[in-house]
N, C-alpha and C. Protein backbone atom coordinates (compact mmCIF):
# COMPACT_ATOMS: atom_id res chain seq x y z
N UNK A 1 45.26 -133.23 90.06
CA UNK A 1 46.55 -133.25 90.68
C UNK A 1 46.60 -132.21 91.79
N UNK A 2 46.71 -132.51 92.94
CA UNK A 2 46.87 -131.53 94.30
C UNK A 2 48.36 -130.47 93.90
N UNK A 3 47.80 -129.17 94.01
CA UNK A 3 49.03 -128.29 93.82
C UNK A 3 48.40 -127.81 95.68
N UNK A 4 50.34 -127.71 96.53
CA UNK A 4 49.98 -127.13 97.37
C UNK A 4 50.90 -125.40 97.37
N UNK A 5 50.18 -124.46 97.32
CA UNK A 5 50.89 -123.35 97.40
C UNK A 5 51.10 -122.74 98.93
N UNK A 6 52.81 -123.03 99.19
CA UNK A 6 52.84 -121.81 100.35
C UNK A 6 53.58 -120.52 100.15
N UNK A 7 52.85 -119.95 100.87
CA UNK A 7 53.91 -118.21 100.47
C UNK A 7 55.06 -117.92 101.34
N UNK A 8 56.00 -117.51 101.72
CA UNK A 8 56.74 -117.42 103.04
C UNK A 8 57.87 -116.18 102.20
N UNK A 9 57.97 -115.17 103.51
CA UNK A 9 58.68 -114.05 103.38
C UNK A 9 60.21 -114.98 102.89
N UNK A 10 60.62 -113.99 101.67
CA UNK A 10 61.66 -114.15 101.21
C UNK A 10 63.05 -114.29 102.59
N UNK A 11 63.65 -115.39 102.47
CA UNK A 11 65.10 -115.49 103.62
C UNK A 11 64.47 -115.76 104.60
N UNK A 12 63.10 -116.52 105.14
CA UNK A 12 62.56 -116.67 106.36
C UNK A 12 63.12 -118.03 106.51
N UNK A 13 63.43 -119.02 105.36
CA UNK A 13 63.79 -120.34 105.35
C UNK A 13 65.07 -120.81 104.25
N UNK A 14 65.72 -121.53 105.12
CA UNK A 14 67.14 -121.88 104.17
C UNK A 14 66.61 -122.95 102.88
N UNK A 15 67.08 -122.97 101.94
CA UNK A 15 66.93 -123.96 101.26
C UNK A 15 66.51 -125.18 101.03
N UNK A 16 67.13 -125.88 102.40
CA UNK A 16 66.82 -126.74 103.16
C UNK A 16 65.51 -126.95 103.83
N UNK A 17 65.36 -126.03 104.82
CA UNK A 17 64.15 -126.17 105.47
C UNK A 17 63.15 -126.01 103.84
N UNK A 18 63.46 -125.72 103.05
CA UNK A 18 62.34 -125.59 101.83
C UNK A 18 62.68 -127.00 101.48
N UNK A 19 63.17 -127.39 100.91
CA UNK A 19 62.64 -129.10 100.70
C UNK A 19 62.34 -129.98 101.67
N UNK A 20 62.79 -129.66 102.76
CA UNK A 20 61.86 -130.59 104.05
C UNK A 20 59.97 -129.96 104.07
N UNK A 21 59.82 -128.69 103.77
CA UNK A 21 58.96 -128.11 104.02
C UNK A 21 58.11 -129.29 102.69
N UNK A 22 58.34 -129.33 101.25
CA UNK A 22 58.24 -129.87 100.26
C UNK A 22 58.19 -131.44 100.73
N UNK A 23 58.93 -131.74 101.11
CA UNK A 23 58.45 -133.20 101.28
C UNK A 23 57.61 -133.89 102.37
N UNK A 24 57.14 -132.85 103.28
CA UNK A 24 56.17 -132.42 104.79
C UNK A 24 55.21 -132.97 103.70
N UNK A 25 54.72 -132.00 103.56
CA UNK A 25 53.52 -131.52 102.41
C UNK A 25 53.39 -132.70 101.36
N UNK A 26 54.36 -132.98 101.12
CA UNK A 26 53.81 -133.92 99.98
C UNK A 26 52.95 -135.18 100.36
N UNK A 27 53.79 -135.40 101.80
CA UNK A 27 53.16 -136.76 102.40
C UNK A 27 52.16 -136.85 103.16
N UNK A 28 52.16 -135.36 103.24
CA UNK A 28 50.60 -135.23 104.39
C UNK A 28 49.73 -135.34 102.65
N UNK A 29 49.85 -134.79 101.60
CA UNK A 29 48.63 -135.16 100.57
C UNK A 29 48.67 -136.61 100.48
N UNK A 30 49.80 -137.50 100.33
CA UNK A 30 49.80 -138.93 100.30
C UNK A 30 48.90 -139.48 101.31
N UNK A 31 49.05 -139.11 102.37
CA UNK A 31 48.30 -139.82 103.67
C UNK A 31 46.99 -139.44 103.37
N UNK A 32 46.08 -138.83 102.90
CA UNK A 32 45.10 -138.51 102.80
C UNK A 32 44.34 -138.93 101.18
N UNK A 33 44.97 -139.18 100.27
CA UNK A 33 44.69 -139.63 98.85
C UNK A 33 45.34 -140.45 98.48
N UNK A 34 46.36 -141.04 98.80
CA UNK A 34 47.50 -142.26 98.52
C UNK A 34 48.46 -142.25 98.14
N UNK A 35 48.90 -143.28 98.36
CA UNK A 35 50.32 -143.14 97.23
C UNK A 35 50.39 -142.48 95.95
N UNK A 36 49.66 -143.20 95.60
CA UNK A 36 49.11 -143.10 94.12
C UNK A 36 49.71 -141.51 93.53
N UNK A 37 49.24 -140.39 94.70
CA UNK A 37 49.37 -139.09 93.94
C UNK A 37 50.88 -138.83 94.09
N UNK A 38 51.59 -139.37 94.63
CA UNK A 38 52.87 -138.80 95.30
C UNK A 38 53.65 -137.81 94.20
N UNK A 39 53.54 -139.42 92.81
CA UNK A 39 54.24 -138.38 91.66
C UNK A 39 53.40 -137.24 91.03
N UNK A 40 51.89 -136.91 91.61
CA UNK A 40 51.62 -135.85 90.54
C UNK A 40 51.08 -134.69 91.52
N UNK A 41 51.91 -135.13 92.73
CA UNK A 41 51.61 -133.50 94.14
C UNK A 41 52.49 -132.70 93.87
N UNK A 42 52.09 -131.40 93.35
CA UNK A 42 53.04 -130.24 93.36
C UNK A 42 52.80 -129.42 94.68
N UNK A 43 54.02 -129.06 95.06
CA UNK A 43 54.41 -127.80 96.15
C UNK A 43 55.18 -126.84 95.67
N UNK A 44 54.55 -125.65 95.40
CA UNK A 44 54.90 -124.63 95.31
C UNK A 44 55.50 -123.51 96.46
N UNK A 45 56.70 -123.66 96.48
CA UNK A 45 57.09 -122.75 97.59
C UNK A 45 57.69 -121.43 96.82
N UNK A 46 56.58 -120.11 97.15
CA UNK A 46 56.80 -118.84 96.87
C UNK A 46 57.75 -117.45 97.79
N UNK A 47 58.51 -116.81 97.65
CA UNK A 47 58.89 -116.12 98.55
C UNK A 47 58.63 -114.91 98.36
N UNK A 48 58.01 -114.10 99.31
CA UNK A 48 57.42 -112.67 99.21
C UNK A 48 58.77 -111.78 99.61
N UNK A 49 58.88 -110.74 98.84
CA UNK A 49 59.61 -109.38 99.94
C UNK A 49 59.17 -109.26 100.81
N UNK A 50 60.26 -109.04 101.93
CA UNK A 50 60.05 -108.32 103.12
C UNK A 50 58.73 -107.13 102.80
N UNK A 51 58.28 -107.08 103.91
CA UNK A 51 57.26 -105.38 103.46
C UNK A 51 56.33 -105.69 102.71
N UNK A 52 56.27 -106.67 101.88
CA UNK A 52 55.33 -106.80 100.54
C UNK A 52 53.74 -107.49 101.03
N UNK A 53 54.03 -107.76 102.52
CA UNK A 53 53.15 -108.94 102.80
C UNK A 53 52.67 -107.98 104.21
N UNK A 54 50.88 -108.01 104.19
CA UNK A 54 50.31 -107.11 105.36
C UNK A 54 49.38 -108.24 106.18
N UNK A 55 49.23 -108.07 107.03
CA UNK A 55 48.14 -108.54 108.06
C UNK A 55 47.94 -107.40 108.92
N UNK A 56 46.19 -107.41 108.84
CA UNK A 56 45.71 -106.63 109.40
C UNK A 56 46.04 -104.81 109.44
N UNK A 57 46.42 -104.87 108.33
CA UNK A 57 46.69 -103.77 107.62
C UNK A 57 48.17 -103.15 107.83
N UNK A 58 49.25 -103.93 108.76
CA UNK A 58 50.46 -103.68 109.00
C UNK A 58 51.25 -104.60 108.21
N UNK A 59 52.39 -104.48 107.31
CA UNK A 59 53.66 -104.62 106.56
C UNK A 59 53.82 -106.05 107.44
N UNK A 60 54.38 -107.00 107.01
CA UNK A 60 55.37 -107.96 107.48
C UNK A 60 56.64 -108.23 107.45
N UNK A 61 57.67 -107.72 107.93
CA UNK A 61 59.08 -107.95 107.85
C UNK A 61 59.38 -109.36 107.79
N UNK A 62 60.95 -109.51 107.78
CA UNK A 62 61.37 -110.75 107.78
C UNK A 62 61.68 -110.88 109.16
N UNK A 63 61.86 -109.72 110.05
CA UNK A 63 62.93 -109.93 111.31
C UNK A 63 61.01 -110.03 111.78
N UNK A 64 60.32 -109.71 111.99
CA UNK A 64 59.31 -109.63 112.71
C UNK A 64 59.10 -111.72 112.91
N UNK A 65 58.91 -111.76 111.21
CA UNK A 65 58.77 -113.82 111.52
C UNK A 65 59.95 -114.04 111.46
N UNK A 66 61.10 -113.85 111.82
CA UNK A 66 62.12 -114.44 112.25
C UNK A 66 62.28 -114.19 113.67
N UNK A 67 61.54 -113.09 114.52
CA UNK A 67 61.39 -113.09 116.22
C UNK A 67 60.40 -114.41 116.37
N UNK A 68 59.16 -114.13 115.42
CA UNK A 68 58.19 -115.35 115.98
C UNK A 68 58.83 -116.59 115.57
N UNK A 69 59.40 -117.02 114.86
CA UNK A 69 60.27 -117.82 114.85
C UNK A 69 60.92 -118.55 116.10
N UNK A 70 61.18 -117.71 116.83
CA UNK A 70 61.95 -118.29 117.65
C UNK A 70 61.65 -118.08 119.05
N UNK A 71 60.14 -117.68 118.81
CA UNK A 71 59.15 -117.34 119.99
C UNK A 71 58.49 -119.24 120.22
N UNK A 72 59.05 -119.72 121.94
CA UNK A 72 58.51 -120.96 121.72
C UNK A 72 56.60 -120.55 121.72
N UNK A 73 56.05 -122.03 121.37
CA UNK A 73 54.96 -121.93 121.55
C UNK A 73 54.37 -122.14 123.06
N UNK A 74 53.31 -121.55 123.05
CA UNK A 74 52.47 -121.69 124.47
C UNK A 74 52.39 -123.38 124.80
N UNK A 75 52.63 -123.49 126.22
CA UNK A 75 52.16 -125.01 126.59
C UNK A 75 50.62 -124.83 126.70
């Protein structure tokens, strides 16, 4: 059974965007193994504390991915 785990800083995503995020995911495993798995794909959506989460040896805030957030992407 495909478990997909994502981590995401606690308050980075409304509720909402978490079950869209959940049903993203579910169908990208469908498209790739079938229908078939739909009922037995788990998504695990985890939320870290602010601070709790480092890259490259610096802390991750929430306001830090909530700037990139809303940083468009490069063309």
């Amino acid at each position: 059974m495909p478990l997909v785990n994502v981590k995401v800083l606690e308050g980075a995503l409304t509720e909402t965007q978490k079950q869209e995020l959940i049903a993203n995911l579910t169908q990208a495993v469908v498209n790739v193994y079938g229908e078939g798995l739909r009922p037995h794909t788990w998504v695990l959506v985890e939320d870290v504390r602010s601070g709790e989460w480092g890259i490259g040896g610096n802390a991750i805030t929430l306001d830090l991915v909530k700037q990139l957030m809303d940083t468009p992407a490069p063309a």
